[in-house]
PDB file of N, CA and C in Angstrom:
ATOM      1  N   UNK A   1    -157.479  -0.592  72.837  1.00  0.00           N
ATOM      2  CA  UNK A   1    -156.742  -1.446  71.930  1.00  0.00           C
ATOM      3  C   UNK A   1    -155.255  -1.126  72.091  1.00  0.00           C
ATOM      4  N   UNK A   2    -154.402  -1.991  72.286  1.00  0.00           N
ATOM      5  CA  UNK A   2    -152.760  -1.892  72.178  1.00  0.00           C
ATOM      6  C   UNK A   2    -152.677  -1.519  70.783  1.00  0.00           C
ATOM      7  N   UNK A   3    -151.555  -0.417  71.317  1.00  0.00           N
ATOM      8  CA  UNK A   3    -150.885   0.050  69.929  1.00  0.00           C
ATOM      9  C   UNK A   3    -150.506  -1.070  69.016  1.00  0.00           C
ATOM     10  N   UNK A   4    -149.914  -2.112  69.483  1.00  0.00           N
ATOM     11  CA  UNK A   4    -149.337  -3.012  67.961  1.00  0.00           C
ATOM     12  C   UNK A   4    -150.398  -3.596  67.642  1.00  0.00           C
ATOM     13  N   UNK A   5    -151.361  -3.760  67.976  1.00  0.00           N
ATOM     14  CA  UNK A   5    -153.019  -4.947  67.659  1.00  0.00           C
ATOM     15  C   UNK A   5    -153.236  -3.534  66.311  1.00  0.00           C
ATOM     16  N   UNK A   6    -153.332  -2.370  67.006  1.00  0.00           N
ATOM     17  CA  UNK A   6    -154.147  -0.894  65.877  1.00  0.00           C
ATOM     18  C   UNK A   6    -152.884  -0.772  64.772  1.00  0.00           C
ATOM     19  N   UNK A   7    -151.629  -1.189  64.882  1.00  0.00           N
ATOM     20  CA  UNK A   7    -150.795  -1.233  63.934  1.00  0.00           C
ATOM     21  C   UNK A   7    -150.714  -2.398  62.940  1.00  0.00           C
ATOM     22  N   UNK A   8    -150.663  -3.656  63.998  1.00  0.00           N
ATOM     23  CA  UNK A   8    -151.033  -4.754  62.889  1.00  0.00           C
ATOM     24  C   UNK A   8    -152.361  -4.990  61.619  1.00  0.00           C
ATOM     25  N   UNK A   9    -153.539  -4.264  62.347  1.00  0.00           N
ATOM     26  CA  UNK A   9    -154.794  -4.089  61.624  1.00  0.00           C
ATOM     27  C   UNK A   9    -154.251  -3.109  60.520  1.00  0.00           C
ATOM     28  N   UNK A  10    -153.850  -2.005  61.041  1.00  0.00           N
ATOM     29  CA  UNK A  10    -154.023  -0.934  60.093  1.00  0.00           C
ATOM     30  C   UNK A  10    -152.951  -1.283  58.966  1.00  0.00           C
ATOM     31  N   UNK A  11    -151.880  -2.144  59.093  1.00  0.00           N
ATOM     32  CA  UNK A  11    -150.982  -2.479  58.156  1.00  0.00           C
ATOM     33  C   UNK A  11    -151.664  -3.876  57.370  1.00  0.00           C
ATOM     34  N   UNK A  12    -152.514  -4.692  57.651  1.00  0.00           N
ATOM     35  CA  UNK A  12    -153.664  -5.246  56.697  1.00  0.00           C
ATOM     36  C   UNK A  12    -154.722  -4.605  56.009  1.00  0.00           C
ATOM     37  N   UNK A  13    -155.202  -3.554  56.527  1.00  0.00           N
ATOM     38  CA  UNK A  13    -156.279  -2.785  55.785  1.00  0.00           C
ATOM     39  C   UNK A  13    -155.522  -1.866  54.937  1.00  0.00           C
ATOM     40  N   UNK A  14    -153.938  -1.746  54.955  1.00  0.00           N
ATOM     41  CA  UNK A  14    -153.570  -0.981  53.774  1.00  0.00           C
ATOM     42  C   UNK A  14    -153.761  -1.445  52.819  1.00  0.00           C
ATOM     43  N   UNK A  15    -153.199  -2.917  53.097  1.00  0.00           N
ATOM     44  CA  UNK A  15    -152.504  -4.089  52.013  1.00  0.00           C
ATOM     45  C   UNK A  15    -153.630  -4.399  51.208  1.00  0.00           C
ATOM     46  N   UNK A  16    -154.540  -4.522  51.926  1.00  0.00           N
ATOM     47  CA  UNK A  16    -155.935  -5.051  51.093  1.00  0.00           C
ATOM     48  C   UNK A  16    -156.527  -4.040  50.179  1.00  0.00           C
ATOM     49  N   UNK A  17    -156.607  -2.235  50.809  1.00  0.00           N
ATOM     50  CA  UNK A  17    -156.363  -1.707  49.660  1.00  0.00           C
ATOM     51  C   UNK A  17    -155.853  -1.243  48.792  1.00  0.00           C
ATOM     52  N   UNK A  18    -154.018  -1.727  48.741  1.00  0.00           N
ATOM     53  CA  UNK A  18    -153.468  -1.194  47.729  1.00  0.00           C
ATOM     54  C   UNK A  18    -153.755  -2.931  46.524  1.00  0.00           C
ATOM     55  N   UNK A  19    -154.106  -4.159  46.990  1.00  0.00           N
ATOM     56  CA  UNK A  19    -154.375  -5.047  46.276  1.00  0.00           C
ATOM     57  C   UNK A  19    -155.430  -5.101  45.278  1.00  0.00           C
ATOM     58  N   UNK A  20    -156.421  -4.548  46.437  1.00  0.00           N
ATOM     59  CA  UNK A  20    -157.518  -3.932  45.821  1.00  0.00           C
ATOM     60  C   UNK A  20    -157.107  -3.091  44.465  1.00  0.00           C
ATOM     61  N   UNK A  21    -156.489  -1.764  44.292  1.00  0.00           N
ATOM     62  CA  UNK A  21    -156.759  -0.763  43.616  1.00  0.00           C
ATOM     63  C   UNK A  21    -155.756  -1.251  42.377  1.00  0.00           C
ATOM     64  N   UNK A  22    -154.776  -1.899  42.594  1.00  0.00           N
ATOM     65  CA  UNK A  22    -154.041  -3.025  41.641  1.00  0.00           C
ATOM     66  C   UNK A  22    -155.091  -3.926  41.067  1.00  0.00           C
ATOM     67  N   UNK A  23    -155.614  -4.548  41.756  1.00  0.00           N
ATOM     68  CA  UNK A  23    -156.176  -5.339  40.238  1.00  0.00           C
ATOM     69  C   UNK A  23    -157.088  -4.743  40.072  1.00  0.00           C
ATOM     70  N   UNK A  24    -157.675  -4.049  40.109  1.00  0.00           N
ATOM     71  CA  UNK A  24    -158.647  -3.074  39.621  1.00  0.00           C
ATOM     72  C   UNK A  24    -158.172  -2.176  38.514  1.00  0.00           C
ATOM     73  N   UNK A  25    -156.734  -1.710  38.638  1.00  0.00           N
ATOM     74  CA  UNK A  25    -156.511  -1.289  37.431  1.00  0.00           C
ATOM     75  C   UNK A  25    -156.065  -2.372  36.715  1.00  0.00           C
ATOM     76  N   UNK A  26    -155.305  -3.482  36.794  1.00  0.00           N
ATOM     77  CA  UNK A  26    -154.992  -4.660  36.252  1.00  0.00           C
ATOM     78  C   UNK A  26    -156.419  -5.029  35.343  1.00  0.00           C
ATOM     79  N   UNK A  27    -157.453  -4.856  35.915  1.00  0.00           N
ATOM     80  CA  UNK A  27    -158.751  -5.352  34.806  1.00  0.00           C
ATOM     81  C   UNK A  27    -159.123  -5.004  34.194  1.00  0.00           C
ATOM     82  N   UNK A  28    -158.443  -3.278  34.185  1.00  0.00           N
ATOM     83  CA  UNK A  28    -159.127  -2.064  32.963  1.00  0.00           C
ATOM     84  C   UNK A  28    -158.050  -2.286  31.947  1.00  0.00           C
ATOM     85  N   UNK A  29    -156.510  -2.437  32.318  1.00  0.00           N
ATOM     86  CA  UNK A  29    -155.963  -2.476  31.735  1.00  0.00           C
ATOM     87  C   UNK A  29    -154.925  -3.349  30.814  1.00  0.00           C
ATOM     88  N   UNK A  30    -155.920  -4.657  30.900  1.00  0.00           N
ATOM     89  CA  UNK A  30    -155.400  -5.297  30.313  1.00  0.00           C
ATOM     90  C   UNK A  30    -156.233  -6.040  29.006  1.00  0.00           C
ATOM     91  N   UNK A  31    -155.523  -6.167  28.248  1.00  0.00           N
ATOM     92  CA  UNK A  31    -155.994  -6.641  26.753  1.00  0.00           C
ATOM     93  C   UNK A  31    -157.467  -8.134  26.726  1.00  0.00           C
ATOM     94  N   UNK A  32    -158.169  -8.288  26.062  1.00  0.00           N
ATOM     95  CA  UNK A  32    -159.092  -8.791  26.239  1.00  0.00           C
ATOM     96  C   UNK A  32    -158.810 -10.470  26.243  1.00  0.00           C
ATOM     97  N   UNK A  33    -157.562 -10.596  25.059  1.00  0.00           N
ATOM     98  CA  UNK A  33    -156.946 -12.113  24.747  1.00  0.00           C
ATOM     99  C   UNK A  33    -155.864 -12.313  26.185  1.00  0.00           C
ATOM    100  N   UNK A  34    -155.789 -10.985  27.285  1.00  0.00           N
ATOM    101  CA  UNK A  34    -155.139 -11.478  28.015  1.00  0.00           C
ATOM    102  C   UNK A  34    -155.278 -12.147  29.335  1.00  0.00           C
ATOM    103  N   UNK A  35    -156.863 -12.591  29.068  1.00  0.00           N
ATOM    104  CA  UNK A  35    -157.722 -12.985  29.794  1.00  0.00           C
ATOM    105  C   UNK A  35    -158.082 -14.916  29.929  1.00  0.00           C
ATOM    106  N   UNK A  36    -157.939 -15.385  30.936  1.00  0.00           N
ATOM    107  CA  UNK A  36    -157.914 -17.154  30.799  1.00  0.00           C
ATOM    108  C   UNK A  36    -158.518 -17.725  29.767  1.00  0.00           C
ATOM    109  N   UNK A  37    -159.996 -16.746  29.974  1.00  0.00           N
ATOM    110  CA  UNK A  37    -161.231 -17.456  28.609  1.00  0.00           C
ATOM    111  C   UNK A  37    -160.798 -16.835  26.821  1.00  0.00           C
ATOM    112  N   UNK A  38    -159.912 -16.937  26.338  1.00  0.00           N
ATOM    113  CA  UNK A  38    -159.659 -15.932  25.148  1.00  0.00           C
ATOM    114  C   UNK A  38    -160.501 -15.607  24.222  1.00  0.00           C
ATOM    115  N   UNK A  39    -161.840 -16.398  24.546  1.00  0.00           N
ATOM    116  CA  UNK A  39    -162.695 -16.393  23.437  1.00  0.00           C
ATOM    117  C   UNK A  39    -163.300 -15.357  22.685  1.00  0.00           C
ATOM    118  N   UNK A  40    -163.851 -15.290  21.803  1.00  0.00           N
ATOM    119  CA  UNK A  40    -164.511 -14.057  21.355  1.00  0.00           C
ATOM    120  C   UNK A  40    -165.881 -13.552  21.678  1.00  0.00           C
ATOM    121  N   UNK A  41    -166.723 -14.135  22.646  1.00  0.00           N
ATOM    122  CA  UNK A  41    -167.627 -13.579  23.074  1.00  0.00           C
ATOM    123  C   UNK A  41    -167.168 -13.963  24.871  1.00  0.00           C
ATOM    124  N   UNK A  42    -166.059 -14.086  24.865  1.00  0.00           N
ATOM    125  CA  UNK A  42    -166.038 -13.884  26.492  1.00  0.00           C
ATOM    126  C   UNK A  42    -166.205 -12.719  27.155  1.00  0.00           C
ATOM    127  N   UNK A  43    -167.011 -12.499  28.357  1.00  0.00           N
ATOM    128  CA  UNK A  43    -166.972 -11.800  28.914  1.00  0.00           C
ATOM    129  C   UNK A  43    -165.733 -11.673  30.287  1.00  0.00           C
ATOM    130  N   UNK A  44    -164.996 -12.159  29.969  1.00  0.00           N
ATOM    131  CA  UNK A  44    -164.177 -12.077  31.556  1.00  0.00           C
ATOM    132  C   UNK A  44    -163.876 -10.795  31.935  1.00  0.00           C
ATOM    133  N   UNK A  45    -163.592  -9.365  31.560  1.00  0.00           N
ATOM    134  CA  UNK A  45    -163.621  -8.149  32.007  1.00  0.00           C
ATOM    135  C   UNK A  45    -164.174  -8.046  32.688  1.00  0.00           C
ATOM    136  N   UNK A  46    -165.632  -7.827  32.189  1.00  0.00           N
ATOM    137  CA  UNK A  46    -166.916  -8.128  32.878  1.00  0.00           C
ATOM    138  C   UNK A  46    -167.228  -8.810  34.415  1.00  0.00           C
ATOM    139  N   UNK A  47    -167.119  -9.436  33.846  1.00  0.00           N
ATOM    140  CA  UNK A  47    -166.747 -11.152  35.199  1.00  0.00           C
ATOM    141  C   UNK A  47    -166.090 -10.314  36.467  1.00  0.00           C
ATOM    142  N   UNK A  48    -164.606 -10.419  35.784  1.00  0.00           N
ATOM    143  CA  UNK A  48    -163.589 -10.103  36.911  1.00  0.00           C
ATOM    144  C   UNK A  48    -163.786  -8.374  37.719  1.00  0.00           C
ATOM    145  N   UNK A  49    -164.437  -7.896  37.049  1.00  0.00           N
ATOM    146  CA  UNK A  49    -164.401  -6.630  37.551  1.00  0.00           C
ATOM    147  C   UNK A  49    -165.952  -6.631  38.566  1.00  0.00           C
ATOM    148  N   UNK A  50    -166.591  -7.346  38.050  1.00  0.00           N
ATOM    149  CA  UNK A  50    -167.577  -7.440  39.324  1.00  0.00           C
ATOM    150  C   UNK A  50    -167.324  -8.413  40.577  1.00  0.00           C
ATOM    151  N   UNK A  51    -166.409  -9.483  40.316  1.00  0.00           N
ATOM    152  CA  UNK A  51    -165.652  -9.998  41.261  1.00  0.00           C
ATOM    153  C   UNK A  51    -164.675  -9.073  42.431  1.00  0.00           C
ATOM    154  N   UNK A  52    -163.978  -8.358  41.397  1.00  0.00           N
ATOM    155  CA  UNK A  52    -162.714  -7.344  42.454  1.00  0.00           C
ATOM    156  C   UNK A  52    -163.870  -6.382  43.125  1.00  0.00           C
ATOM    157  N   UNK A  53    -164.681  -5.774  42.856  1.00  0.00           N
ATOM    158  CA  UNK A  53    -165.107  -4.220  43.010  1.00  0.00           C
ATOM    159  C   UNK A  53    -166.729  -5.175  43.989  1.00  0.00           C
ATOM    160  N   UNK A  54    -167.441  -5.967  43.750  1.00  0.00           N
ATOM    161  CA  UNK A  54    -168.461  -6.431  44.679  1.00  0.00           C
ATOM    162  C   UNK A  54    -167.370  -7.313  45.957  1.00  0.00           C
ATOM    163  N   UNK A  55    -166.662  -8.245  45.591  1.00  0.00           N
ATOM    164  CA  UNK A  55    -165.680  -9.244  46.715  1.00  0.00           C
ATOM    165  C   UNK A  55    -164.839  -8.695  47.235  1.00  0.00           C
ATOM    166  N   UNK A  56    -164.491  -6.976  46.976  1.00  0.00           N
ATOM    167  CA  UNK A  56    -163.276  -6.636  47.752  1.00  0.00           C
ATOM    168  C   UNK A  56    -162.211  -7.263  47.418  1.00  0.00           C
ATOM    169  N   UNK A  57    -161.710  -7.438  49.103  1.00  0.00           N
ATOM    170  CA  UNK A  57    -160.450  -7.881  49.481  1.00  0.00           C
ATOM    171  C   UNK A  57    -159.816  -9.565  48.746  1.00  0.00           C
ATOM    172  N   UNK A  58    -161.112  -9.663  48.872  1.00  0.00           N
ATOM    173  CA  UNK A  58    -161.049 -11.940  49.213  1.00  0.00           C
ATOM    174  C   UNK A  58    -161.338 -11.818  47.436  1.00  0.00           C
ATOM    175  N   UNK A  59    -162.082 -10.768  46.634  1.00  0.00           N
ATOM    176  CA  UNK A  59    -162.487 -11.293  45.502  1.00  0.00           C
ATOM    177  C   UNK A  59    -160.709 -10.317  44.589  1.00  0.00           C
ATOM    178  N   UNK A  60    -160.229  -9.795  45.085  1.00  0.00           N
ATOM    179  CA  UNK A  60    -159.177  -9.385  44.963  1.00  0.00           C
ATOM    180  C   UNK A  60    -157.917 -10.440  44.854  1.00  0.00           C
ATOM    181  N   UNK A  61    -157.601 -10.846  46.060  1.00  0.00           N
ATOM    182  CA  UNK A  61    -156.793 -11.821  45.955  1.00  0.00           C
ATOM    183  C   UNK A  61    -157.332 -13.018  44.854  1.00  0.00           C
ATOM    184  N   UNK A  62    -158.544 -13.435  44.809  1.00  0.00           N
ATOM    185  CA  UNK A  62    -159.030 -14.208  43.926  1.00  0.00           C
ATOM    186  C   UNK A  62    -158.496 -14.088  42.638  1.00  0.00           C
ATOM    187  N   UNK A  63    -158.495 -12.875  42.197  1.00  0.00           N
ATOM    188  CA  UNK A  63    -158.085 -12.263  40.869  1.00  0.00           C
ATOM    189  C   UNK A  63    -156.872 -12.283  40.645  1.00  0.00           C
ATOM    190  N   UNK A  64    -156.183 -11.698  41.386  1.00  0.00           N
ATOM    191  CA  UNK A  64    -154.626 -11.769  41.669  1.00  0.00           C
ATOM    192  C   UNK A  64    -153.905 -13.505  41.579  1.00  0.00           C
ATOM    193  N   UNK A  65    -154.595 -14.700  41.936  1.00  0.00           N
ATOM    194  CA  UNK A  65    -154.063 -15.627  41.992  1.00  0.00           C
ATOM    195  C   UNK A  65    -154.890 -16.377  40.795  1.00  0.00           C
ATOM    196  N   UNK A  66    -155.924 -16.089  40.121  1.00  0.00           N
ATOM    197  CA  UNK A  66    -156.273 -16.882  39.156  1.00  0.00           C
ATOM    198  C   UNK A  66    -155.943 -16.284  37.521  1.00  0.00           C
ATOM    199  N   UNK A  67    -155.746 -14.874  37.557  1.00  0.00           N
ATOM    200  CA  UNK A  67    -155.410 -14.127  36.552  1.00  0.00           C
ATOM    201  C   UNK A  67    -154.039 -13.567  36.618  1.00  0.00           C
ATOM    202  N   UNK A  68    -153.679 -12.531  37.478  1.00  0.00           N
ATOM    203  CA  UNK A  68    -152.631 -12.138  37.295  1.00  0.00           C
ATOM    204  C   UNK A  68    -151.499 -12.467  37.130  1.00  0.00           C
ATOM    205  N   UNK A  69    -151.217 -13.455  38.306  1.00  0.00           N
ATOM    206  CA  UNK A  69    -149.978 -14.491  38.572  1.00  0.00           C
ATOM    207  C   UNK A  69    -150.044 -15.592  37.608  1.00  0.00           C
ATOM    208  N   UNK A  70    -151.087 -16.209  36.635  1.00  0.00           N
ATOM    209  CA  UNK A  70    -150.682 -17.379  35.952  1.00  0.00           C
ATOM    210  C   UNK A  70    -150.306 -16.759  34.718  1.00  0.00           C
ATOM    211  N   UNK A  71    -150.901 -15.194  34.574  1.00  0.00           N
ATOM    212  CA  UNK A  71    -151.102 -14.745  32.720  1.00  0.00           C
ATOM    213  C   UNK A  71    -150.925 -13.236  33.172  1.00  0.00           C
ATOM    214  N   UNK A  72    -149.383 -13.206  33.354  1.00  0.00           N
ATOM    215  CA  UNK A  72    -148.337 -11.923  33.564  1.00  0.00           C
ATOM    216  C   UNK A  72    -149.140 -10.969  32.426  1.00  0.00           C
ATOM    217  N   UNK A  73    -149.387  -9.780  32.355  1.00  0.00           N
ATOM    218  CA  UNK A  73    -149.958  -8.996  31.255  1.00  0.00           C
ATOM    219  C   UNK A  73    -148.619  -8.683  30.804  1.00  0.00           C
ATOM    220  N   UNK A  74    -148.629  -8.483  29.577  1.00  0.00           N
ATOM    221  CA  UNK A  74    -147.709  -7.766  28.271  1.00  0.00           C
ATOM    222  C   UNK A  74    -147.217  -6.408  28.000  1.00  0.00           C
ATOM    223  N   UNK A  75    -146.323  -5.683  28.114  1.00  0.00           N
ATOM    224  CA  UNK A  75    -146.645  -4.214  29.026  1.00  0.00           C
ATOM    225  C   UNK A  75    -145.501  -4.000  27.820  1.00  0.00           C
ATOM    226  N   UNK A  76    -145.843  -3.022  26.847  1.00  0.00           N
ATOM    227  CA  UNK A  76    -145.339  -2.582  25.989  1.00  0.00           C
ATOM    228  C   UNK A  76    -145.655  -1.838  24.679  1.00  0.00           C
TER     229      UNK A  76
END
């Protein structure tokens, strides 16, 4: 394998797991109303955390673009 092919890979398999380990804490740590479904018997914690942690990478970005980026968490 050429060095830049083992550099380009290895600089995607970072990315995917520092995305990874971000919304993964993003799902522990965020408030329950700060979730799309606000309801009171929603499960989206639930949901999303078997999404990030079974889908990886792809269920990662998933999370990241349907939760994180539309419903900024509240940090204070």
């Amino acid at each position: 394998m050429q060095p830049a092919m083992f550099v380009a890979i290895a600089l995607v398999a970072i990315s995917a797991a520092a995305l990874w380990a971000v919304a993964l804490v993003d799902v522990f740590q965020r408030a329950d109303w700060e979730f799309p479904r606000r309801g009171p018997d929603s499960n989206d914690r639930l949901f999303w955390t078997f999404v990030v942690v079974f889908l990886s990478s792809i269920g990662s970005l998933w999370y990241y673009l349907n939760v994180m980026r539309p419903f900024p968490r509240h940090r204070g």
